[in-house]
C-alpha atoms as a PDB file:
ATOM      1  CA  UNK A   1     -16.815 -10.281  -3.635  1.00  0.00           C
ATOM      2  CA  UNK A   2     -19.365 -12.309  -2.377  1.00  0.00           C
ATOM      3  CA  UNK A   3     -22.769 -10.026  -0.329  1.00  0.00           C
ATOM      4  CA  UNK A   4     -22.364  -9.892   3.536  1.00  0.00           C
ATOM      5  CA  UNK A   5     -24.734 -11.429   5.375  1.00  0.00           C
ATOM      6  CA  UNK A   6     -25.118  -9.346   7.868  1.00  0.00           C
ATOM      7  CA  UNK A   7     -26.244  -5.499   8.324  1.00  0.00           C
ATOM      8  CA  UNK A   8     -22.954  -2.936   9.329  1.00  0.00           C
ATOM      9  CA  UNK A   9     -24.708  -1.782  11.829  1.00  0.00           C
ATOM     10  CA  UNK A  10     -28.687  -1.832  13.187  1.00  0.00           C
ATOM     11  CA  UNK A  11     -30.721  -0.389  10.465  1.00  0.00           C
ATOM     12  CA  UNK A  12     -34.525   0.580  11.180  1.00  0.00           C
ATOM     13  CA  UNK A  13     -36.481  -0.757   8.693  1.00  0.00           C
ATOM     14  CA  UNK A  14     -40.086  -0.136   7.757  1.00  0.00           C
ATOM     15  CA  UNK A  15     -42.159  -3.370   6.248  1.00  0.00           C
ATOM     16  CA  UNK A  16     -45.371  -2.068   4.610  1.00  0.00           C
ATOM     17  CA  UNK A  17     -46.735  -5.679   3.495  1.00  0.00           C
ATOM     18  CA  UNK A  18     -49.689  -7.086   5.898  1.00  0.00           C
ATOM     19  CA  UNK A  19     -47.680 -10.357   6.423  1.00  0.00           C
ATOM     20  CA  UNK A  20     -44.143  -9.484   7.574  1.00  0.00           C
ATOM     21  CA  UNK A  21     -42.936 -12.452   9.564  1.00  0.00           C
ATOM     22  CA  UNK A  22     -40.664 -14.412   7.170  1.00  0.00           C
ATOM     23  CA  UNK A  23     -38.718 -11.225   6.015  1.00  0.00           C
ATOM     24  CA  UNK A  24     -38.911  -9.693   9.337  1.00  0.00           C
ATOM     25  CA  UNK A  25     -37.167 -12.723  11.217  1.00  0.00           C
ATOM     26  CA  UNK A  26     -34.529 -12.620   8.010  1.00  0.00           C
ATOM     27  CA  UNK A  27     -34.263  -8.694   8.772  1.00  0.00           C
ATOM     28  CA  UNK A  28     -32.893  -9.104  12.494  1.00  0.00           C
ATOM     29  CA  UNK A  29     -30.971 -12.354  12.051  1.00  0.00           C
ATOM     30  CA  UNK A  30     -29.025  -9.909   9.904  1.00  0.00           C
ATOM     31  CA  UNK A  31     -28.727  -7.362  13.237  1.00  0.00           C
ATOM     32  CA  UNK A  32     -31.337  -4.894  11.400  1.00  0.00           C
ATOM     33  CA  UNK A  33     -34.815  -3.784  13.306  1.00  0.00           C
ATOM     34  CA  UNK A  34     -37.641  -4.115  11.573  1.00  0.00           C
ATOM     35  CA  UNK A  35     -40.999  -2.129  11.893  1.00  0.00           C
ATOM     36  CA  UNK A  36     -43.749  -3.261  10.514  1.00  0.00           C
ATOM     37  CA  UNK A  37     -46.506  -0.846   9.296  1.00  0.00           C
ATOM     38  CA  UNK A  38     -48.913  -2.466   7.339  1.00  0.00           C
ATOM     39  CA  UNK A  39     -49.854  -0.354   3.926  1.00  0.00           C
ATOM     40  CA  UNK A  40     -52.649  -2.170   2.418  1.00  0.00           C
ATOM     41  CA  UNK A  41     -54.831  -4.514   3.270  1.00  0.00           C
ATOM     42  CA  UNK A  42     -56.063  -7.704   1.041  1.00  0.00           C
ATOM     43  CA  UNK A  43     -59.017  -9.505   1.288  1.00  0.00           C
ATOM     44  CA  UNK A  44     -59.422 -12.990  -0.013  1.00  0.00           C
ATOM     45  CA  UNK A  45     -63.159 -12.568  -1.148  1.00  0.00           C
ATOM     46  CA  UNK A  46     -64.744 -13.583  -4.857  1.00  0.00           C
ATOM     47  CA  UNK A  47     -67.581 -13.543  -6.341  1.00  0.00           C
ATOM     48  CA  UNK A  48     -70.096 -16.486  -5.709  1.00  0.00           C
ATOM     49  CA  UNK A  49     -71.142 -16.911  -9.051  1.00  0.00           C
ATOM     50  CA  UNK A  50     -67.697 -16.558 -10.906  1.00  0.00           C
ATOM     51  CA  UNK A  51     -66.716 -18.713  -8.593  1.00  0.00           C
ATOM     52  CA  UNK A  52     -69.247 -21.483  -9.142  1.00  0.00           C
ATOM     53  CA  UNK A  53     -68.781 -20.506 -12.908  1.00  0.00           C
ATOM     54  CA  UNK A  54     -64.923 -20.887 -12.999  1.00  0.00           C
ATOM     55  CA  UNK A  55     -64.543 -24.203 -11.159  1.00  0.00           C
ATOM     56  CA  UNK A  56     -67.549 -25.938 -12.963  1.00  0.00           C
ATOM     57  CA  UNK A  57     -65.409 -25.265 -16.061  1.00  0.00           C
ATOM     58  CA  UNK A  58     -62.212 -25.602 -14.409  1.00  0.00           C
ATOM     59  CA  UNK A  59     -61.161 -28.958 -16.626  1.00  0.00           C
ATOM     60  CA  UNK A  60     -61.658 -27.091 -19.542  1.00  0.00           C
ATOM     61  CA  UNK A  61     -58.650 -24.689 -18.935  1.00  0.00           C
ATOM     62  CA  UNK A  62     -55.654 -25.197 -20.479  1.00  0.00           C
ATOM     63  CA  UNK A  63     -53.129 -22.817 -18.496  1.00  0.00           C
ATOM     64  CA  UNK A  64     -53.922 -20.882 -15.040  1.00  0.00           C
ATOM     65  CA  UNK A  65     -51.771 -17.998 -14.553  1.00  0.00           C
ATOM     66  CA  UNK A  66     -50.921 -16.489 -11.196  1.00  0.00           C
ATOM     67  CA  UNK A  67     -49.494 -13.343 -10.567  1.00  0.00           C
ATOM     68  CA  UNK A  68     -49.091 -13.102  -6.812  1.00  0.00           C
ATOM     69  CA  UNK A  69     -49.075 -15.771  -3.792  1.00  0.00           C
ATOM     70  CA  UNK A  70     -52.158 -13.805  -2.750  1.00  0.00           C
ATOM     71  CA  UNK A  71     -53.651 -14.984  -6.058  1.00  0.00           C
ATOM     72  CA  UNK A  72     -52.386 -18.558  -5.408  1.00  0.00           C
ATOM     73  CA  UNK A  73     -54.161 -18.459  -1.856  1.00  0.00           C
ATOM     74  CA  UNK A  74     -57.411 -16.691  -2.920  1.00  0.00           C
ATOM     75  CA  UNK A  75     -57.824 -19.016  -5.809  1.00  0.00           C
ATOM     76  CA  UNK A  76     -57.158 -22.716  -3.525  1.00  0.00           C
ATOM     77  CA  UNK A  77     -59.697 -20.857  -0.942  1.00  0.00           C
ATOM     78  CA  UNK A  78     -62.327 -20.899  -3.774  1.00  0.00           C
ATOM     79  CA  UNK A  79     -61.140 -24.257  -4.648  1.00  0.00           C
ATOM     80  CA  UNK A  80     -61.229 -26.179  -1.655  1.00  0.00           C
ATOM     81  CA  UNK A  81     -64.916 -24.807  -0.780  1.00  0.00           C
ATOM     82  CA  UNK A  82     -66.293 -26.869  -3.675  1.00  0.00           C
ATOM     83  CA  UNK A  83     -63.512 -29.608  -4.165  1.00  0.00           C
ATOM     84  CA  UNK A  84     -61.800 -31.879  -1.596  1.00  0.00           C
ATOM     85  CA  UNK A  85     -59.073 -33.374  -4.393  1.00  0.00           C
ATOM     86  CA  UNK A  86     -56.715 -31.287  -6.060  1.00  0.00           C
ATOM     87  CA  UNK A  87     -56.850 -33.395  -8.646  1.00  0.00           C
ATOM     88  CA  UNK A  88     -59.987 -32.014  -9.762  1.00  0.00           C
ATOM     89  CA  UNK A  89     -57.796 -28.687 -11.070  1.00  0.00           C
ATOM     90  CA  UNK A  90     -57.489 -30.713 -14.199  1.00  0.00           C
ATOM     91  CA  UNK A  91     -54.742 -31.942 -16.383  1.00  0.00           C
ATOM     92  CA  UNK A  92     -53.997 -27.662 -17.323  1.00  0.00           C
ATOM     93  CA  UNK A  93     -50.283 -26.134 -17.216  1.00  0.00           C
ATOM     94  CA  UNK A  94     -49.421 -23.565 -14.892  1.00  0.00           C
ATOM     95  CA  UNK A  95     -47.665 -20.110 -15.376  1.00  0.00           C
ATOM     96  CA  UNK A  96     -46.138 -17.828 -12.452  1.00  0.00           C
ATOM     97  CA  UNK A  97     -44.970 -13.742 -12.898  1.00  0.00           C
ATOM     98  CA  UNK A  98     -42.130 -14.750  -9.732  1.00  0.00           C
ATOM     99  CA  UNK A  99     -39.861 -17.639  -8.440  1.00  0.00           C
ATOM    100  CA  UNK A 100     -41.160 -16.771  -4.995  1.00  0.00           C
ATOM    101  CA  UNK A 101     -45.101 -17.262  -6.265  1.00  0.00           C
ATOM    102  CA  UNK A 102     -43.850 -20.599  -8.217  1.00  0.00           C
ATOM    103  CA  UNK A 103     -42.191 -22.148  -4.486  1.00  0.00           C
ATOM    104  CA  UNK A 104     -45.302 -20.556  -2.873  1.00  0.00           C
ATOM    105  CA  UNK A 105     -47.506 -23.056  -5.262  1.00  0.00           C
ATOM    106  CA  UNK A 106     -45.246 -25.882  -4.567  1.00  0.00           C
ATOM    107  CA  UNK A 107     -44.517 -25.973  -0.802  1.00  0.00           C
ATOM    108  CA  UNK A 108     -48.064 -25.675  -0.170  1.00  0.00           C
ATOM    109  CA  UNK A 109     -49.796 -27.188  -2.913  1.00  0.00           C
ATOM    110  CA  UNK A 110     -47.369 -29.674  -4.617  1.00  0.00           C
ATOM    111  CA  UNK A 111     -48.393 -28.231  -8.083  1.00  0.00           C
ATOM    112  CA  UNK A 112     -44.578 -27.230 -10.473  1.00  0.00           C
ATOM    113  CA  UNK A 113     -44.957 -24.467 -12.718  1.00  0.00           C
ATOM    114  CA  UNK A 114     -44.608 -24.908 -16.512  1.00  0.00           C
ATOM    115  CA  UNK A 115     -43.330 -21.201 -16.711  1.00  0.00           C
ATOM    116  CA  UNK A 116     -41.669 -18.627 -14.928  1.00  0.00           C
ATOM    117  CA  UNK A 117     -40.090 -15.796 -16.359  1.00  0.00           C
ATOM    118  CA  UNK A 118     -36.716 -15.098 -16.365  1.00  0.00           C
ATOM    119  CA  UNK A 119     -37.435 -11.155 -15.587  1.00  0.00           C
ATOM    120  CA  UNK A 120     -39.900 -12.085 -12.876  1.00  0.00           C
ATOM    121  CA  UNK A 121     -42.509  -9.549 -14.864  1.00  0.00           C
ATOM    122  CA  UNK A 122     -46.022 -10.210 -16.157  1.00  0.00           C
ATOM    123  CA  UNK A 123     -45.132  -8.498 -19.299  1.00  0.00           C
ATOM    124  CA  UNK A 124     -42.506 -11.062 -20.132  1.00  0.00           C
ATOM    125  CA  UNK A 125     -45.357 -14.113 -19.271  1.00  0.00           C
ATOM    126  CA  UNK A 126     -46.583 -14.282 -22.776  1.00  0.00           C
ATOM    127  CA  UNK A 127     -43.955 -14.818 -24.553  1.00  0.00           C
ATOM    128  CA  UNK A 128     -42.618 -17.488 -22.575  1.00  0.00           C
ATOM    129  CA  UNK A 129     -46.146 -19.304 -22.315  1.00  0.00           C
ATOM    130  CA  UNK A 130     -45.610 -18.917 -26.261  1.00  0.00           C
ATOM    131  CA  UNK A 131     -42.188 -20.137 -26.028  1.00  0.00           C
ATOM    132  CA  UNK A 132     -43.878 -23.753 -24.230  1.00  0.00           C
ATOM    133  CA  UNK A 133     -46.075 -24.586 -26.592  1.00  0.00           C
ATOM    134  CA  UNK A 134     -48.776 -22.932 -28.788  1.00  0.00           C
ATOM    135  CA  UNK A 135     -51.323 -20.659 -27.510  1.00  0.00           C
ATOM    136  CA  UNK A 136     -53.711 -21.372 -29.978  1.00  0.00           C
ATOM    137  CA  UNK A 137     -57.363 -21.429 -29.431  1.00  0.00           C
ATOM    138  CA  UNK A 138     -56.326 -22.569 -25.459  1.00  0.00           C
ATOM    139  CA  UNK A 139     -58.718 -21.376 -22.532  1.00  0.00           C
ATOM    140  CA  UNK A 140     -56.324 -19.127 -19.923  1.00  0.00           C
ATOM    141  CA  UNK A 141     -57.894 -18.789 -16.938  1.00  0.00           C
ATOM    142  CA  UNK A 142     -55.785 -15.571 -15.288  1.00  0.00           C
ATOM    143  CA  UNK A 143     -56.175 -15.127 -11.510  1.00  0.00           C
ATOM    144  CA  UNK A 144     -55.438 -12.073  -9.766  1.00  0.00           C
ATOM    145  CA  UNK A 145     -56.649  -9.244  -7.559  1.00  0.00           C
ATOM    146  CA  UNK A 146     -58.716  -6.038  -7.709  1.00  0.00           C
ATOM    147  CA  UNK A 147     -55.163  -4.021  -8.743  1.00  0.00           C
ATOM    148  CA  UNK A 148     -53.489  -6.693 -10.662  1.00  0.00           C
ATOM    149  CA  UNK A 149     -52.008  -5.738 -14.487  1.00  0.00           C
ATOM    150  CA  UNK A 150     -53.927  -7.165 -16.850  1.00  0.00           C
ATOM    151  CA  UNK A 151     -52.344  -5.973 -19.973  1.00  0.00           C
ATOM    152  CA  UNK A 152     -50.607  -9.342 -20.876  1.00  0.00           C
ATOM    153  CA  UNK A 153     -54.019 -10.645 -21.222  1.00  0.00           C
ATOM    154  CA  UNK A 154     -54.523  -8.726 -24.450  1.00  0.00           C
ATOM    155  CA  UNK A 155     -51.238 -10.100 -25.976  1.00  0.00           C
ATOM    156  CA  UNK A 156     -52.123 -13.753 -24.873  1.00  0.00           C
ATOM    157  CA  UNK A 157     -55.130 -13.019 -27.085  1.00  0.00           C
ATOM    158  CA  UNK A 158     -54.056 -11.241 -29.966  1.00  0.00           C
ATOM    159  CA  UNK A 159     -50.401 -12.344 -30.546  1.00  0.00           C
ATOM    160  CA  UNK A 160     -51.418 -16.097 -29.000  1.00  0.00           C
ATOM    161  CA  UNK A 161     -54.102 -16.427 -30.445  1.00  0.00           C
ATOM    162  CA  UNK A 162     -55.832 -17.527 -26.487  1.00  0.00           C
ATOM    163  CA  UNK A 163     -59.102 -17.239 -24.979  1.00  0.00           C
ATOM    164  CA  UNK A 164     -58.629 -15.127 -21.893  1.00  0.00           C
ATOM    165  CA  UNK A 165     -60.771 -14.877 -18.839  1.00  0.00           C
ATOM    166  CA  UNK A 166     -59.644 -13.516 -15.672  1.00  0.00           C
ATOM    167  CA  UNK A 167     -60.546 -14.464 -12.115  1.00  0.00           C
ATOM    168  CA  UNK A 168     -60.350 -11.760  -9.438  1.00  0.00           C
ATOM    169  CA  UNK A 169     -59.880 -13.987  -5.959  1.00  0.00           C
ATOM    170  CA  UNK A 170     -58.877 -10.970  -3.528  1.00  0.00           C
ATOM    171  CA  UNK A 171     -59.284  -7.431  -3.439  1.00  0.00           C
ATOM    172  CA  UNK A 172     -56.590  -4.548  -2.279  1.00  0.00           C
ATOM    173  CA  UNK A 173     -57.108  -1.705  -0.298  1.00  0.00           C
ATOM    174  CA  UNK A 174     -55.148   1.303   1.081  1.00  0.00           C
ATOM    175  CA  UNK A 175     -54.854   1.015   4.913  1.00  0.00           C
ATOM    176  CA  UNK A 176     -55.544   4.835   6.646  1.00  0.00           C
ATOM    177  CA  UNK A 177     -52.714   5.127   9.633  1.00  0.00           C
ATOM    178  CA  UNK A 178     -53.600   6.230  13.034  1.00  0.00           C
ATOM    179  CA  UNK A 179     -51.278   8.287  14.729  1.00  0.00           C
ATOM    180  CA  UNK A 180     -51.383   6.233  17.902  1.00  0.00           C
ATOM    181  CA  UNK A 181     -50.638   3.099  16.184  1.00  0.00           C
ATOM    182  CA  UNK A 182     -47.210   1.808  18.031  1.00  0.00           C
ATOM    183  CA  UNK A 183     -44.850   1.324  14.715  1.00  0.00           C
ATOM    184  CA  UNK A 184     -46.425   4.505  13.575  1.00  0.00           C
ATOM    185  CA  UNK A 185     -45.540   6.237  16.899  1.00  0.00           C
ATOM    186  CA  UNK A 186     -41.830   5.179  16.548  1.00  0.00           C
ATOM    187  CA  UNK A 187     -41.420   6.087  13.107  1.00  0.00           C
ATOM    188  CA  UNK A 188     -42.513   9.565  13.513  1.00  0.00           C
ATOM    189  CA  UNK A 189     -40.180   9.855  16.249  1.00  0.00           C
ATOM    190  CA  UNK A 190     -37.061   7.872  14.951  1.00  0.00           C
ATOM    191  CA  UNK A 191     -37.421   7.515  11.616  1.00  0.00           C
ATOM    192  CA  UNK A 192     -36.151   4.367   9.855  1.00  0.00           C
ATOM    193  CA  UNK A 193     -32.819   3.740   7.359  1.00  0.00           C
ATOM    194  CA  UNK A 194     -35.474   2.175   4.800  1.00  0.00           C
ATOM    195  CA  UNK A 195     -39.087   1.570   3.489  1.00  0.00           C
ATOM    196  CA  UNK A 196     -39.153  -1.745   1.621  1.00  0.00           C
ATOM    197  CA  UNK A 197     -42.410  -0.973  -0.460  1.00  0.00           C
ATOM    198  CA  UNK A 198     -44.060  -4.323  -1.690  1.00  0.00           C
ATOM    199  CA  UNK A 199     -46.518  -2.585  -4.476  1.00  0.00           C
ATOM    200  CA  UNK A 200     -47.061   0.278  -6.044  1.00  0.00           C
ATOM    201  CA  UNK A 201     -50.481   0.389  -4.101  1.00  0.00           C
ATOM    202  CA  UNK A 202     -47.830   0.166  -1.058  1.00  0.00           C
ATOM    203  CA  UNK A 203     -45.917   3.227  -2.264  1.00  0.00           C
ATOM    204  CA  UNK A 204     -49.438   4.951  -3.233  1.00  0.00           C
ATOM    205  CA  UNK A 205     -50.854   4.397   0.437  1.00  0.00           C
ATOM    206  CA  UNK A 206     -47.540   5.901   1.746  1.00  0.00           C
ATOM    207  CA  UNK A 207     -48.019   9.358   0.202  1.00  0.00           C
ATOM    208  CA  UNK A 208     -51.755   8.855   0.960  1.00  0.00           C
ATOM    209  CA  UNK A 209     -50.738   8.911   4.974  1.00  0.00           C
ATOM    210  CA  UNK A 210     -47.788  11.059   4.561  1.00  0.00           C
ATOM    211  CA  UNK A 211     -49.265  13.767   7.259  1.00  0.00           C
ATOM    212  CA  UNK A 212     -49.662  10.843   9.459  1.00  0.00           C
ATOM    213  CA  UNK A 213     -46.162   9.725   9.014  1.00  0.00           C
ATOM    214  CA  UNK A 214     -44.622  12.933   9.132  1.00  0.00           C
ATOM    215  CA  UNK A 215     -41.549  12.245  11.689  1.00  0.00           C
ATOM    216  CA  UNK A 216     -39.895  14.203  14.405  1.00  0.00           C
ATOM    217  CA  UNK A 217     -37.100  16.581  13.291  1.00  0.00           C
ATOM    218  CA  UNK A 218     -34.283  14.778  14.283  1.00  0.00           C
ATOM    219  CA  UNK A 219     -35.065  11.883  12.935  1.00  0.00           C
ATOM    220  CA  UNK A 220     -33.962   9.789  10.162  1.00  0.00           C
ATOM    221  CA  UNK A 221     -35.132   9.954   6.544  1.00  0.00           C
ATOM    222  CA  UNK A 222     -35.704   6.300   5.007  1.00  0.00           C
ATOM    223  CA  UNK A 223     -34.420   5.688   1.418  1.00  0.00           C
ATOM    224  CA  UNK A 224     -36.977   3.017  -0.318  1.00  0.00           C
ATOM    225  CA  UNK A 225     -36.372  -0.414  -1.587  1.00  0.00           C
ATOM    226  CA  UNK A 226     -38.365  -1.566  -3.898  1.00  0.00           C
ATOM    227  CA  UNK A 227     -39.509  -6.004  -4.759  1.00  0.00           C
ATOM    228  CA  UNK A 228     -39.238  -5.278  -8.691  1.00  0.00           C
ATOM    229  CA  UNK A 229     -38.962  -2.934 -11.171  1.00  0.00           C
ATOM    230  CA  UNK A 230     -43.162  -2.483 -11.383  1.00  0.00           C
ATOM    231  CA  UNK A 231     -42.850  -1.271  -7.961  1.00  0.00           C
ATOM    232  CA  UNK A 232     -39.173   0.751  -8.560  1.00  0.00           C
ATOM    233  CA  UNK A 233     -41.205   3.045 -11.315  1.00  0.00           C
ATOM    234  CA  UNK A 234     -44.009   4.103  -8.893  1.00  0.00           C
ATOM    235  CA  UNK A 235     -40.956   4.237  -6.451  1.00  0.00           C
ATOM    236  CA  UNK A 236     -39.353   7.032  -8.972  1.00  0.00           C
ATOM    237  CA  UNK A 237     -42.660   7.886 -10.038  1.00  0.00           C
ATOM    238  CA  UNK A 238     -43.735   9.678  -6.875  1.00  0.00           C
ATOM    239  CA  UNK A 239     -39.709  11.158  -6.636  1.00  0.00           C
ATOM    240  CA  UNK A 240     -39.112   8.823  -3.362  1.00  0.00           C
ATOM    241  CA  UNK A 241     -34.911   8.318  -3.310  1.00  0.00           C
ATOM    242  CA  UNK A 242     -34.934   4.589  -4.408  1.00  0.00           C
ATOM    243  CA  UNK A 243     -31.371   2.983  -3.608  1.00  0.00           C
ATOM    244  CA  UNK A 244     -31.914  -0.961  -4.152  1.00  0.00           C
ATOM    245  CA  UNK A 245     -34.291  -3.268  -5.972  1.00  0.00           C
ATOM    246  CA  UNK A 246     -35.025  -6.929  -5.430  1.00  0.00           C
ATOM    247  CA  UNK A 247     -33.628  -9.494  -7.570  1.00  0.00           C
ATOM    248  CA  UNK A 248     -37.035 -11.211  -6.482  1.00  0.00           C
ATOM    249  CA  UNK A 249     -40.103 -10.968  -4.604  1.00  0.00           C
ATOM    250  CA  UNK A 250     -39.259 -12.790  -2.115  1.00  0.00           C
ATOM    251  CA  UNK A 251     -38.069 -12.438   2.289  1.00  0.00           C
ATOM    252  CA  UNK A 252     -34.843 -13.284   0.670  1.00  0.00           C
ATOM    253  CA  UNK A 253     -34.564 -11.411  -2.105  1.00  0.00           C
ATOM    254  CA  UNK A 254     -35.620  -8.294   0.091  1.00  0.00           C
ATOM    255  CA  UNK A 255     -32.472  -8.758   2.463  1.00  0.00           C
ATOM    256  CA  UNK A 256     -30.478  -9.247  -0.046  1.00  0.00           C
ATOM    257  CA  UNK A 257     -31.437  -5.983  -1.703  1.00  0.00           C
ATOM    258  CA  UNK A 258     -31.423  -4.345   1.869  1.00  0.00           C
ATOM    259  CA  UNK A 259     -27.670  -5.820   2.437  1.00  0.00           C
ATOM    260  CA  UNK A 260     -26.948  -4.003  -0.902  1.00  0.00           C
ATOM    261  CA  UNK A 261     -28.395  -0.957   0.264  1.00  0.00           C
ATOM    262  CA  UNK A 262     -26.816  -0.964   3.480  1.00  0.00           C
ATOM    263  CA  UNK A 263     -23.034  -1.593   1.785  1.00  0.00           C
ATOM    264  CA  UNK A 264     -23.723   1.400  -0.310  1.00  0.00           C
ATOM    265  CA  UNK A 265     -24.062   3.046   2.579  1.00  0.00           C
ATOM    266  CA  UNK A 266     -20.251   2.871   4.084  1.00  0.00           C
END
């Protein structure tokens, strides 16, 4: 039976990335009512001298990695302050954890990823990279932010046989709610059917500003929905009722997953 593409009825649904517009115009399309309170905050900041460092070397890398779209857009910010041609990035192969970070890359930079893993997980990047072409003695230039997993680094090196240096081009940060915030005000009187939680900093600032989100009695108790399994574990982690996951990061993925949720539902 093939997924409906629209919602049974109007679910209220809480969007606790900072940028919300793609999945939120997806989200009512589908008769649902989003709410969007931001969890975290990112920052697109780096470090002037790994910066200069990085990009003076930047022919000499063999593969960039990128874990996130916010990496993607952090790193071309860097890039574009001391480059005009992105040409200059150098004749290197490119690896990306998601499909949606991969299209993100290509619709805005015209650069095709080499590698994308099947699972959509940064554990799983290795092996694949592997699975290209030998790892051997190659420079790996990971880019990232301030929270971003960092374990596959250690496998690039020791089962790859890489050289691994990572480039941190944004920075995350819980967000601290105020009560008379507008989306904050109408979820603590209403509720919402669901909390799609992009991170598990996302689910982390939740409980952080759970007195602050405390709702109404009355009013309805969200179930979470999760963008991938990383995010699902701190989802179960924490004991929040998780009842759909993401086939992929991306606006569509996250209806899909909420369509799911909502069919469950009947």
């Amino acid at each position: 039976m093939s997924q409906p593409d629209k919602f049974s009825g109007s679910p209220r649904v809480v969007l606790t990335r900072p940028d919300n517009a793609d999945v939120a115009k997806l989200i009512k399309d589908a008769g649902g009512v989003p709410i969007e309170i931001p969890l975290i905050e990112i920052r697109y900041e780096a470090v002037a001298e790994d910066s200069d460092e990085f990009f003076d070397h930047i022919a000499t890398y063999d593969w960039l990695t990128f874990s996130s779209k916010n990496g993607v857009k952090g790193f071309f910010k860097e890039f574009f302050r001391k480059y005009q041609d992105i040409r200059c990035i150098g004749p290197c192969r490119i690896a990306c954890t998601g499909y949606a970070t991969a299209r993100f890359l290509l619709e805005n930079y015209r650069l095709i990823s080499d590698v994308v893993p099947e699972s959509q997980t940064v554990k799983d990047l290795p092996k694949c990279m592997m699975a290209h072409e030998s790892l051997d003695n190659r420079n790996i230039l990971c880019v990232g932010g301030s929270l971003s997993d960092k374990s596959f680094m250690k496998e690039l090196e020791d089962v790859g046989g890489a050289m691994t240096e990572f480039f941190e081009v944004y920075k995350t940060s819980l967000v601290n709610l105020s009560e008379t915030g507008k989306s904050v005000q109408d979820f603590k009187k209403s509720g919402a059917d669901y909390v799609v939680f992009s991170s598990p900093s996302a689910v982390e600032s939740f409980l952080k500003n759970a007195k602050t989100l405390q709702t109404e009695k009355g009013a309805l108790a969200p179930k979470a929905v999760s963008i991938g399994k990383t995010t699902s574990a701190a989802v179960k982690k924490f004991g929040l009722p998780l009842v759909s996951e993401a086939d992929e990061p991306s606006p569509e993925g996250i209806l899909r997953a909420l369509l799911s949720a909502d069919k469950k539902q009947k």
